[in-house]
N, C-alpha and C. Protein backbone atom coordinates (compact mmCIF):
# COMPACT_ATOMS: atom_id res chain seq x y z
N UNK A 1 20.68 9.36 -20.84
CA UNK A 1 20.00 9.54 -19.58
C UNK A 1 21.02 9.92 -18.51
N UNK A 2 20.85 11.02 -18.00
CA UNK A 2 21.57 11.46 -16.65
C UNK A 2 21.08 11.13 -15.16
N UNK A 3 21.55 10.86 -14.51
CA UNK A 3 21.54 10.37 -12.94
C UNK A 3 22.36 11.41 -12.08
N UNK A 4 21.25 12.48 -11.24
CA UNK A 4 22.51 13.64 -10.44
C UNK A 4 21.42 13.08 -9.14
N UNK A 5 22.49 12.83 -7.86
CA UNK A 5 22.31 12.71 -6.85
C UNK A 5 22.79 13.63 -5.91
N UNK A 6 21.84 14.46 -5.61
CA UNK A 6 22.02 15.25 -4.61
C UNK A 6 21.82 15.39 -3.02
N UNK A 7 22.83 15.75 -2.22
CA UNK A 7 23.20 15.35 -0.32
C UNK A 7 22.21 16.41 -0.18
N UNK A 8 21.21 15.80 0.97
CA UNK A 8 20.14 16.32 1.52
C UNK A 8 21.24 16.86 2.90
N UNK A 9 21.31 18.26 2.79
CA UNK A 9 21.89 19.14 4.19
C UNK A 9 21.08 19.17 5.40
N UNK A 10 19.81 19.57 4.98
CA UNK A 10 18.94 20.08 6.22
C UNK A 10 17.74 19.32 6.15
N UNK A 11 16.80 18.83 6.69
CA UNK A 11 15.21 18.14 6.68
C UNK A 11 15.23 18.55 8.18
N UNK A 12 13.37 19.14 7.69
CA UNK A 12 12.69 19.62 8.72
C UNK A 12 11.37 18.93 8.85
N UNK A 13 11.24 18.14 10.09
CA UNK A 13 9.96 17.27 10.18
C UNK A 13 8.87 17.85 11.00
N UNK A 14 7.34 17.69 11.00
CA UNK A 14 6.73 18.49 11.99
C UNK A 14 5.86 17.21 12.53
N UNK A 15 5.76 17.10 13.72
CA UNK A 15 5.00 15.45 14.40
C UNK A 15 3.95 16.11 14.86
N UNK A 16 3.14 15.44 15.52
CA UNK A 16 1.97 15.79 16.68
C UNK A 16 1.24 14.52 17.18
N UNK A 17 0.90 14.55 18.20
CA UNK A 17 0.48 12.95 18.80
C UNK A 17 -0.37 13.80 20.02
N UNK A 18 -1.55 12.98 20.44
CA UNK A 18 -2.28 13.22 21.54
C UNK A 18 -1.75 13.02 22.99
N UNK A 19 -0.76 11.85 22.59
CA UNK A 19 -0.48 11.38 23.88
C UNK A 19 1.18 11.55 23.58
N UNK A 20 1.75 12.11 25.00
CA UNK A 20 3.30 12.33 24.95
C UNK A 20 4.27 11.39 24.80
N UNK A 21 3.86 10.40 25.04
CA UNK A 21 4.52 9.30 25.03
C UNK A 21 4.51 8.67 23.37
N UNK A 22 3.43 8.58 23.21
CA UNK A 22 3.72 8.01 21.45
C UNK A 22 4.28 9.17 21.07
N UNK A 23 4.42 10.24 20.74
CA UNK A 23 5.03 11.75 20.16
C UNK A 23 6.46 10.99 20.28
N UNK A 24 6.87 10.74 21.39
CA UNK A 24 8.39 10.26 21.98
C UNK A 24 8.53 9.49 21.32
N UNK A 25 7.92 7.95 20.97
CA UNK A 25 8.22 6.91 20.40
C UNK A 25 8.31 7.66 18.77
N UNK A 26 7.18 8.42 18.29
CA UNK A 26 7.58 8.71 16.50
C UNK A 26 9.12 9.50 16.52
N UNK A 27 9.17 10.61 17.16
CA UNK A 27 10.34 11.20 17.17
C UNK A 27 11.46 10.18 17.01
N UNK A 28 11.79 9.15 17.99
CA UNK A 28 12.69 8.24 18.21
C UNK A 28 13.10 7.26 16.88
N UNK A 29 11.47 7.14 16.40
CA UNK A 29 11.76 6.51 14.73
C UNK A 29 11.82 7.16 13.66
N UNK A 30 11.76 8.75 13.97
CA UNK A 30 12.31 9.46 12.87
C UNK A 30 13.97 9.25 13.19
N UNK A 31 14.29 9.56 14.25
CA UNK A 31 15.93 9.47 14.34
C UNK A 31 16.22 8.83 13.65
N UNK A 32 15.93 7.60 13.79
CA UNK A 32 16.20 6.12 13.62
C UNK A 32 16.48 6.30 11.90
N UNK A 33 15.06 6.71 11.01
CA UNK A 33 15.43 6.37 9.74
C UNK A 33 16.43 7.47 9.17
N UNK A 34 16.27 8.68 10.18
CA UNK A 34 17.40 9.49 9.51
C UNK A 34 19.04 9.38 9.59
N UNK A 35 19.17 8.83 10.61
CA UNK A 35 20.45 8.26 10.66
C UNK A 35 20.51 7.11 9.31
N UNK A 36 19.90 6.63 9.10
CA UNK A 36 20.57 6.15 7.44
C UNK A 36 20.75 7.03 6.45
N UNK A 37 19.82 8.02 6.65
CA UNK A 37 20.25 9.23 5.62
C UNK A 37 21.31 9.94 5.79
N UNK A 38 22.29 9.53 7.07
CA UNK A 38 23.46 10.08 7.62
C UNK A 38 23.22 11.80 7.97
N UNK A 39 21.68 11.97 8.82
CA UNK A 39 21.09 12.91 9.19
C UNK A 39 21.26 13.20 10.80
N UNK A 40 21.81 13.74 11.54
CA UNK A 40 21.46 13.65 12.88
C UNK A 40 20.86 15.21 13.24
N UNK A 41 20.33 14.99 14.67
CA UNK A 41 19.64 15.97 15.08
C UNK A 41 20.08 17.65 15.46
N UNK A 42 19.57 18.35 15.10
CA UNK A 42 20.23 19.47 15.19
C UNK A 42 19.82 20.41 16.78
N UNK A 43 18.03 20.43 16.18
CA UNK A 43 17.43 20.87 17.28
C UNK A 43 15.30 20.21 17.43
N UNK A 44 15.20 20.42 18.52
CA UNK A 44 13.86 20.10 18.80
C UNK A 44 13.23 21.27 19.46
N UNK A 45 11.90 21.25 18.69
CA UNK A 45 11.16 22.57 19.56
C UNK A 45 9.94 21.31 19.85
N UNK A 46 9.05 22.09 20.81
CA UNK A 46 8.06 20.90 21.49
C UNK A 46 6.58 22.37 21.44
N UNK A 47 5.65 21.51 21.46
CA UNK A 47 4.73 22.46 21.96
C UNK A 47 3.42 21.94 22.66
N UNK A 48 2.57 22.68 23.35
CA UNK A 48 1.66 21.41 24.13
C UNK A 48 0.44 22.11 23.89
N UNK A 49 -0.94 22.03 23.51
CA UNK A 49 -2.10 22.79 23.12
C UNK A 49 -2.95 21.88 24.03
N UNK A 50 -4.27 22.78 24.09
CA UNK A 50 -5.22 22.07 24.96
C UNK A 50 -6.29 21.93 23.37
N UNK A 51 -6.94 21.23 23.05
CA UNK A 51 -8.04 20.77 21.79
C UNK A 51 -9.30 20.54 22.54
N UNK A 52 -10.02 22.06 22.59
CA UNK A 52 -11.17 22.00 23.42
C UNK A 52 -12.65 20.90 22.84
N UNK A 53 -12.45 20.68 21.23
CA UNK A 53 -13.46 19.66 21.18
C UNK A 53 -13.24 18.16 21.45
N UNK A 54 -11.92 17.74 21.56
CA UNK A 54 -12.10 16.39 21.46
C UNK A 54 -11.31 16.35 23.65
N UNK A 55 -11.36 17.92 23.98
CA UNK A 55 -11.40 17.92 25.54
C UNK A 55 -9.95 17.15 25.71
N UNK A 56 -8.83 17.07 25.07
CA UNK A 56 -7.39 16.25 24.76
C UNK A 56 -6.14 17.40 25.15
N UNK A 57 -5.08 17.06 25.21
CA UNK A 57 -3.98 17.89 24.88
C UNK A 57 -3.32 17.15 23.62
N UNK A 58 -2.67 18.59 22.95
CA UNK A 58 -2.33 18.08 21.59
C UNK A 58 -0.98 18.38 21.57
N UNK A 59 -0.03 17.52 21.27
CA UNK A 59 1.51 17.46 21.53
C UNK A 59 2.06 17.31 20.63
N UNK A 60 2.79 18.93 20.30
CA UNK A 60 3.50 18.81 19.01
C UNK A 60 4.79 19.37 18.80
N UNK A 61 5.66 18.79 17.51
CA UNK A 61 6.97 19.13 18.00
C UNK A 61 7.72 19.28 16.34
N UNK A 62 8.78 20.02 16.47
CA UNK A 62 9.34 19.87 15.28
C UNK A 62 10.89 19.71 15.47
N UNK A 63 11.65 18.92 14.85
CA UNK A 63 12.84 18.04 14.52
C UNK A 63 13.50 18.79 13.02
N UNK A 64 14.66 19.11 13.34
CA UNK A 64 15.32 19.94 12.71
C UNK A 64 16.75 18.66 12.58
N UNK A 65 16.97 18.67 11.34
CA UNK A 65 18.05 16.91 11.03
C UNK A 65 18.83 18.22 10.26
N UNK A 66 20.16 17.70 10.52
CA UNK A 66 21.35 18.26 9.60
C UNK A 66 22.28 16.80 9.21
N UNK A 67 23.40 17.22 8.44
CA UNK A 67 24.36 16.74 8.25
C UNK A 67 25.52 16.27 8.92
N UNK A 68 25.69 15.45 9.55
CA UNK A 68 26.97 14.94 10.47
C UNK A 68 28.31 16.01 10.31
């Protein structure tokens, strides 16, 4: 039986939250678990939609993690 462990370089996460503030808090706990993966942030894109049936804004963002 073989065991190959391979270093994750790049992870790309995509969030979305109604409200800006929880969006902030998930982002913050993605950091969080990626820094054990010895992942830090590279870049953030954000985006803001209006969701005409539920009459909401929809807040979404994507988190780009690299390698220290």
């Amino acid at each position: 039986m073989e065991i190959s462990l391979d270093i994750i370089k790049d992870k790309v996460e995509c969030l979305q939250a109604y409200d800006f503030n929880e969006l902030e808090r998930t982002i913050e706990d993605r950091i969080g678990i990626n820094k054990a993966l010895m992942l830090r942030v590279k870049q953030v894109q954000h985006q803001v939609t209006y969701h005409p049936i539920l009459n909401k804004m929809l807040y979404s963002a994507v988190v780009h993690f690299t390698v220290d």
